[in-house]
C-alpha atoms as a PDB file:
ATOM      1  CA  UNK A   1       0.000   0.000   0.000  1.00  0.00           C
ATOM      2  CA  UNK A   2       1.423   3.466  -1.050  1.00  0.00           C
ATOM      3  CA  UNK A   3       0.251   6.661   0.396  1.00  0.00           C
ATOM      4  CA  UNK A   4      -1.591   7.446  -2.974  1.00  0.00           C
ATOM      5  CA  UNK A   5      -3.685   4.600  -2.109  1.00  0.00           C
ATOM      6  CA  UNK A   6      -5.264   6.043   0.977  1.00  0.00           C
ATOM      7  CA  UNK A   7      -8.640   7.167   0.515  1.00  0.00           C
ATOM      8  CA  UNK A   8      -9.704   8.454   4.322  1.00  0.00           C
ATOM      9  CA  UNK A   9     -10.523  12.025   4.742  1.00  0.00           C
ATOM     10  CA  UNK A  10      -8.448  12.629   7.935  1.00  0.00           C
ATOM     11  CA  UNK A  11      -5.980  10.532   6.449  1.00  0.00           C
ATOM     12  CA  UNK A  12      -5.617  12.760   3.216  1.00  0.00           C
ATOM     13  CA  UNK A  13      -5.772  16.057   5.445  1.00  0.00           C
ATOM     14  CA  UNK A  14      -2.249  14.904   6.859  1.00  0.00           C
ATOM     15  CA  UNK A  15      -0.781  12.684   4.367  1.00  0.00           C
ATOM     16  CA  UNK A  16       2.437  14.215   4.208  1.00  0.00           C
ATOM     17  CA  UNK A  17       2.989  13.494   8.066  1.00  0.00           C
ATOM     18  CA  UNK A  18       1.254  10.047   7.815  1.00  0.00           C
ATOM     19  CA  UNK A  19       3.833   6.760   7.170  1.00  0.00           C
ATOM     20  CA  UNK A  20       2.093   3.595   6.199  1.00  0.00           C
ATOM     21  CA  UNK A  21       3.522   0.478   8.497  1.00  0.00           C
ATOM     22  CA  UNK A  22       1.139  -2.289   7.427  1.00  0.00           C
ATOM     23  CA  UNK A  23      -1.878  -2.461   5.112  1.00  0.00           C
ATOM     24  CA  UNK A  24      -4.347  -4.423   7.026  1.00  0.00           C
ATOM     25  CA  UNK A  25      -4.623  -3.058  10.608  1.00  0.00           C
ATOM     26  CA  UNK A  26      -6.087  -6.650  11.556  1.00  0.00           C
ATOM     27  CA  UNK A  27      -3.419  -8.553  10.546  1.00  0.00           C
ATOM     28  CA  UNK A  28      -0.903  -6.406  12.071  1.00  0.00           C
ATOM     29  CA  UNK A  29      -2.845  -5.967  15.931  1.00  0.00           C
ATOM     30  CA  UNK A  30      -3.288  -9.677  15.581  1.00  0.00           C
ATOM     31  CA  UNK A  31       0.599 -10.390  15.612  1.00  0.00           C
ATOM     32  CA  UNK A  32       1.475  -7.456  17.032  1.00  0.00           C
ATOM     33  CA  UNK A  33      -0.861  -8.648  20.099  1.00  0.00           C
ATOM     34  CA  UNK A  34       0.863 -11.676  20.365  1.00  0.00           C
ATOM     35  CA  UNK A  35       4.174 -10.776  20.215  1.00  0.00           C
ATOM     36  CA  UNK A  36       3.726  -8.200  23.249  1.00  0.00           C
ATOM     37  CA  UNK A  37       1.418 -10.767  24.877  1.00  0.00           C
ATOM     38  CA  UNK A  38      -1.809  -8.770  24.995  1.00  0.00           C
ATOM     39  CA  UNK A  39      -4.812 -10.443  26.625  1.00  0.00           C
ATOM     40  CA  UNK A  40      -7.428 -10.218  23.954  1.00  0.00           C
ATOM     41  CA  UNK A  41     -11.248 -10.888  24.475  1.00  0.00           C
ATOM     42  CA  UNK A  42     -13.015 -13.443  21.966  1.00  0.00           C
ATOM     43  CA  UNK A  43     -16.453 -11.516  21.283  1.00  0.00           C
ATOM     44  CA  UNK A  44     -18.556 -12.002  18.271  1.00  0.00           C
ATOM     45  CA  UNK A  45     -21.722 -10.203  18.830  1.00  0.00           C
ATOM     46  CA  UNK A  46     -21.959  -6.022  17.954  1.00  0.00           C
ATOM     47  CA  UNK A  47     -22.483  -4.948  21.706  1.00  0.00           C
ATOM     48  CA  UNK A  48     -20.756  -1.445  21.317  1.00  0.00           C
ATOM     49  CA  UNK A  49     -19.268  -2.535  24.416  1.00  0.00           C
ATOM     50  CA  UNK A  50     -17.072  -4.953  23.280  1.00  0.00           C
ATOM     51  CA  UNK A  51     -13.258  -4.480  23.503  1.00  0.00           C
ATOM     52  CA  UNK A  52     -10.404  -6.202  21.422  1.00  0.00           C
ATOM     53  CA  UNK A  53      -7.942  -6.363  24.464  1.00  0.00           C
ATOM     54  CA  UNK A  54      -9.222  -7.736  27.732  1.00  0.00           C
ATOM     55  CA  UNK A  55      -8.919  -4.976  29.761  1.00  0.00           C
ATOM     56  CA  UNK A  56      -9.134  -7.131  33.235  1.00  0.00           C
ATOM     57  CA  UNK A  57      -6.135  -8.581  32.723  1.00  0.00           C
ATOM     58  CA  UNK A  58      -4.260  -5.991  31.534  1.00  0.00           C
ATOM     59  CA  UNK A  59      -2.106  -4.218  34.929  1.00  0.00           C
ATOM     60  CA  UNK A  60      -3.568  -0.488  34.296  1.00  0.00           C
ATOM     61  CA  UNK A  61      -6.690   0.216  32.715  1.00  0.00           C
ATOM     62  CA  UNK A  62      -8.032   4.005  32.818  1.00  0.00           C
ATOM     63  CA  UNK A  63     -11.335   4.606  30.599  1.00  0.00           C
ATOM     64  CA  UNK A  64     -13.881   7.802  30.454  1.00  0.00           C
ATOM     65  CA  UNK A  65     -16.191   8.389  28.309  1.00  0.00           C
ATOM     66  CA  UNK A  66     -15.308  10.795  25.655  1.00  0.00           C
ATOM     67  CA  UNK A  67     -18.384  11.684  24.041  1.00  0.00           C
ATOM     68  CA  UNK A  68     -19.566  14.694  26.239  1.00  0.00           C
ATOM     69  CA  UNK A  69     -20.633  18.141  23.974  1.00  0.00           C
ATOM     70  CA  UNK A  70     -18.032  20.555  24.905  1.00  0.00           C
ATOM     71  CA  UNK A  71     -15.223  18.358  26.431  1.00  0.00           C
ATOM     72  CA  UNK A  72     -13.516  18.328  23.343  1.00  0.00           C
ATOM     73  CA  UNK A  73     -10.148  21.159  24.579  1.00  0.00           C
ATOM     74  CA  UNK A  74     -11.121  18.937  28.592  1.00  0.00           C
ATOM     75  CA  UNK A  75      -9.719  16.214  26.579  1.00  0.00           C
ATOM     76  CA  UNK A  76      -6.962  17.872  24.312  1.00  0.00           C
ATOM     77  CA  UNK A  77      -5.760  19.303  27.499  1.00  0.00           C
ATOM     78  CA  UNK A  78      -5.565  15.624  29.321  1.00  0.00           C
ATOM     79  CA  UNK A  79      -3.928  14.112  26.554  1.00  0.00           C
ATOM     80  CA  UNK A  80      -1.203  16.718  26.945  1.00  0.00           C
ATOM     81  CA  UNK A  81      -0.799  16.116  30.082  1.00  0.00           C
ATOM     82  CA  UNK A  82      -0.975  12.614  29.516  1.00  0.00           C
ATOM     83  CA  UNK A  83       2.694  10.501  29.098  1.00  0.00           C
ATOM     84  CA  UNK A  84       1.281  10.197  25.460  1.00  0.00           C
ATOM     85  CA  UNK A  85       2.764  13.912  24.975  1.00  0.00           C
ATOM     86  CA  UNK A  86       6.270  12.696  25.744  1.00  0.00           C
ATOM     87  CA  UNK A  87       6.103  10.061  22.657  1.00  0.00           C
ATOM     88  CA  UNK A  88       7.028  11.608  18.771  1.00  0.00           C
ATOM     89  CA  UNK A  89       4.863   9.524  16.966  1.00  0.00           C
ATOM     90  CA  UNK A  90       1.427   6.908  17.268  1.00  0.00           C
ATOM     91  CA  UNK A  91       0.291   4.249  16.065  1.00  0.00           C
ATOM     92  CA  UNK A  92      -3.643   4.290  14.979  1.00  0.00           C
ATOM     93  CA  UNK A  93      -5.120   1.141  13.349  1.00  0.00           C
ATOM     94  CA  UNK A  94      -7.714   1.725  10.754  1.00  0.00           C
ATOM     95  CA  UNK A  95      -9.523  -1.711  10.429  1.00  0.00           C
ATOM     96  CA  UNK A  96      -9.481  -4.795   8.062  1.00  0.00           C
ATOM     97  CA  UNK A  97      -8.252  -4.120   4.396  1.00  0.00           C
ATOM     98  CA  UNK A  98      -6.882  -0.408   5.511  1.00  0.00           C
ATOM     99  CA  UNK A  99      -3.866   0.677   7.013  1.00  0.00           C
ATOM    100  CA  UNK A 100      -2.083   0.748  10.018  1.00  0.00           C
ATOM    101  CA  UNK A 101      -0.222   4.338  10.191  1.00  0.00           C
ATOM    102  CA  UNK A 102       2.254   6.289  12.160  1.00  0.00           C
ATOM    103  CA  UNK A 103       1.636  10.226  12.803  1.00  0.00           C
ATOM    104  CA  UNK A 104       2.887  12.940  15.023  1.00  0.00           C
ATOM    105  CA  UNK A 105       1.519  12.606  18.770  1.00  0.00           C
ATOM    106  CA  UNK A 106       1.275  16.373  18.647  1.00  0.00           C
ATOM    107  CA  UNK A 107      -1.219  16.512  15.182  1.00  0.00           C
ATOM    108  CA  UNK A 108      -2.819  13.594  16.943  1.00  0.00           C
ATOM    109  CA  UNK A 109      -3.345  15.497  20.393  1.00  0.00           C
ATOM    110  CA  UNK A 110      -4.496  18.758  18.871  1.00  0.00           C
ATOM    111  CA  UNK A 111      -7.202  17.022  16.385  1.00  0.00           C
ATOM    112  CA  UNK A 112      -7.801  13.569  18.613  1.00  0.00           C
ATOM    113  CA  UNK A 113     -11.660  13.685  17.451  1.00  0.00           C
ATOM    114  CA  UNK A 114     -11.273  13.905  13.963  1.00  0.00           C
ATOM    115  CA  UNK A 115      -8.562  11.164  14.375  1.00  0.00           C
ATOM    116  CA  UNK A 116     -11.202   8.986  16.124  1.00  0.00           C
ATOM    117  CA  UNK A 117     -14.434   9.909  14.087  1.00  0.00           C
ATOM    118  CA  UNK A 118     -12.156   9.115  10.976  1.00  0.00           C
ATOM    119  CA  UNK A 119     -11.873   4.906  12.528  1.00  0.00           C
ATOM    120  CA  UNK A 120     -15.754   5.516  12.932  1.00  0.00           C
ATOM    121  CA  UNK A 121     -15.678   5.320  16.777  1.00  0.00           C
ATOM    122  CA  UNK A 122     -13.890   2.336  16.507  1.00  0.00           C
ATOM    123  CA  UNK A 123     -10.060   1.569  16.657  1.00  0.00           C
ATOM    124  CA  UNK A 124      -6.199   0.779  18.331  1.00  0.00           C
ATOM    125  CA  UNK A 125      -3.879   3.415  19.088  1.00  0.00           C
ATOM    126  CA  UNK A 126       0.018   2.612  20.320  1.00  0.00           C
ATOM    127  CA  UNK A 127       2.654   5.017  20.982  1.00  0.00           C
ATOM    128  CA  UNK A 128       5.391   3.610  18.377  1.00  0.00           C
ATOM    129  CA  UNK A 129       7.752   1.947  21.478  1.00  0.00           C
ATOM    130  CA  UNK A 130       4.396   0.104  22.059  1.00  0.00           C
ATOM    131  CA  UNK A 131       4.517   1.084  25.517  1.00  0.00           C
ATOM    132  CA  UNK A 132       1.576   3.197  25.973  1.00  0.00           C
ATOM    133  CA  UNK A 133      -1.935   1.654  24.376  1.00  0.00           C
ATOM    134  CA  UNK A 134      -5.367   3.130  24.007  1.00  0.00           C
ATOM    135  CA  UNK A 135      -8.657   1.409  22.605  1.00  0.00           C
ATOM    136  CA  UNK A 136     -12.062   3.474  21.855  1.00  0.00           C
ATOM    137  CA  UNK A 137     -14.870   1.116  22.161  1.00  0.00           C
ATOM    138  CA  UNK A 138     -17.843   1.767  19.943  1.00  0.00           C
ATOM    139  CA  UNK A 139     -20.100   3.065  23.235  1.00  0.00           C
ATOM    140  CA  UNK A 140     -17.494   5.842  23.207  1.00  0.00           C
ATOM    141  CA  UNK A 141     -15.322   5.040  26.051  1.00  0.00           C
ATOM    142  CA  UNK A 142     -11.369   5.495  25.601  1.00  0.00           C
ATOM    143  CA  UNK A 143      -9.709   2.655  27.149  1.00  0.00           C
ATOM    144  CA  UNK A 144      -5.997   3.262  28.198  1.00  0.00           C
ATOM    145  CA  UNK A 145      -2.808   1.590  30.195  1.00  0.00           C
ATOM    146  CA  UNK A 146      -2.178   4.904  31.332  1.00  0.00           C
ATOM    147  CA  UNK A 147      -4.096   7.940  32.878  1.00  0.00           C
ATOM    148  CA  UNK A 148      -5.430  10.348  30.456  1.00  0.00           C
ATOM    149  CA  UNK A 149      -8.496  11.874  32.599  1.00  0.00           C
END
């Protein structure tokens, strides 16, 4: 997959600070779980509750739900605040047949909604030392080994 091939809006916005590391986001959270031995739930129904990693047995797990009208700078604020500001780039995973790409942690602090409506509510962010991990759940919680809020 080359960078022409990218077709998502957000995506396109920032394409000359995006780097493509795999094309199939699935493929690459499914051995990229493995290898750093993340405890992953087995759910196939749609409840919008429904993680990918099993937060229980993960040490930390933070969540807050980010889907409050006018929290939008709350949250830009936290996330600066966060240990996510001390990383250079992320890691966001865009779903089966679509790309898994690295971008600036500072583009992705100062526009983190438009990052996260452009997954559709849905997706796997990593710093890119894999040390820091956030999931947003379809009922619009953010799920994180480390405190945001």
């Amino acid at each position: 997959m080359n960078k022409e091939d990218i077709k998502n809006w957000k995506l396109v916005e920032h394409i000359e600070d995006v780097d493509i590391i795999d094309s199939d986001s699935n493929s690459y959270f499914k051995s990229l779980a493995k290898k750093l031995d993340i405890p992953l739930t087995n759910f196939k129904d749609v409840n919008r509750e429904n993680t990918n990693i099993d937060w229980q047995k993960m040490s930390n797990h933070f969540k807050f739900f980010f889907d409050n009208e006018g929290e939008e700078n709350e949250i830009e604020i936290a996330l600066k605040k966060s240990n996510l500001s001390q990383k250079k780039k992320i890691i966001i995973l865009y779903g089966t047949k679509e790309a898994a790409i690295t971008i600036p942690v500072s583009i992705f602090i100062s526009e983190w909604e438009d990052f996260i409506a452009s997954t559709q509510w849905e997706t796997l962010i990593f710093s890119d030392d894999y040390e820091l991990i956030i999931e947003i759940s379809r009922d619009y919680f953010m799920h994180s080994n480390f405190k945001i809020k």
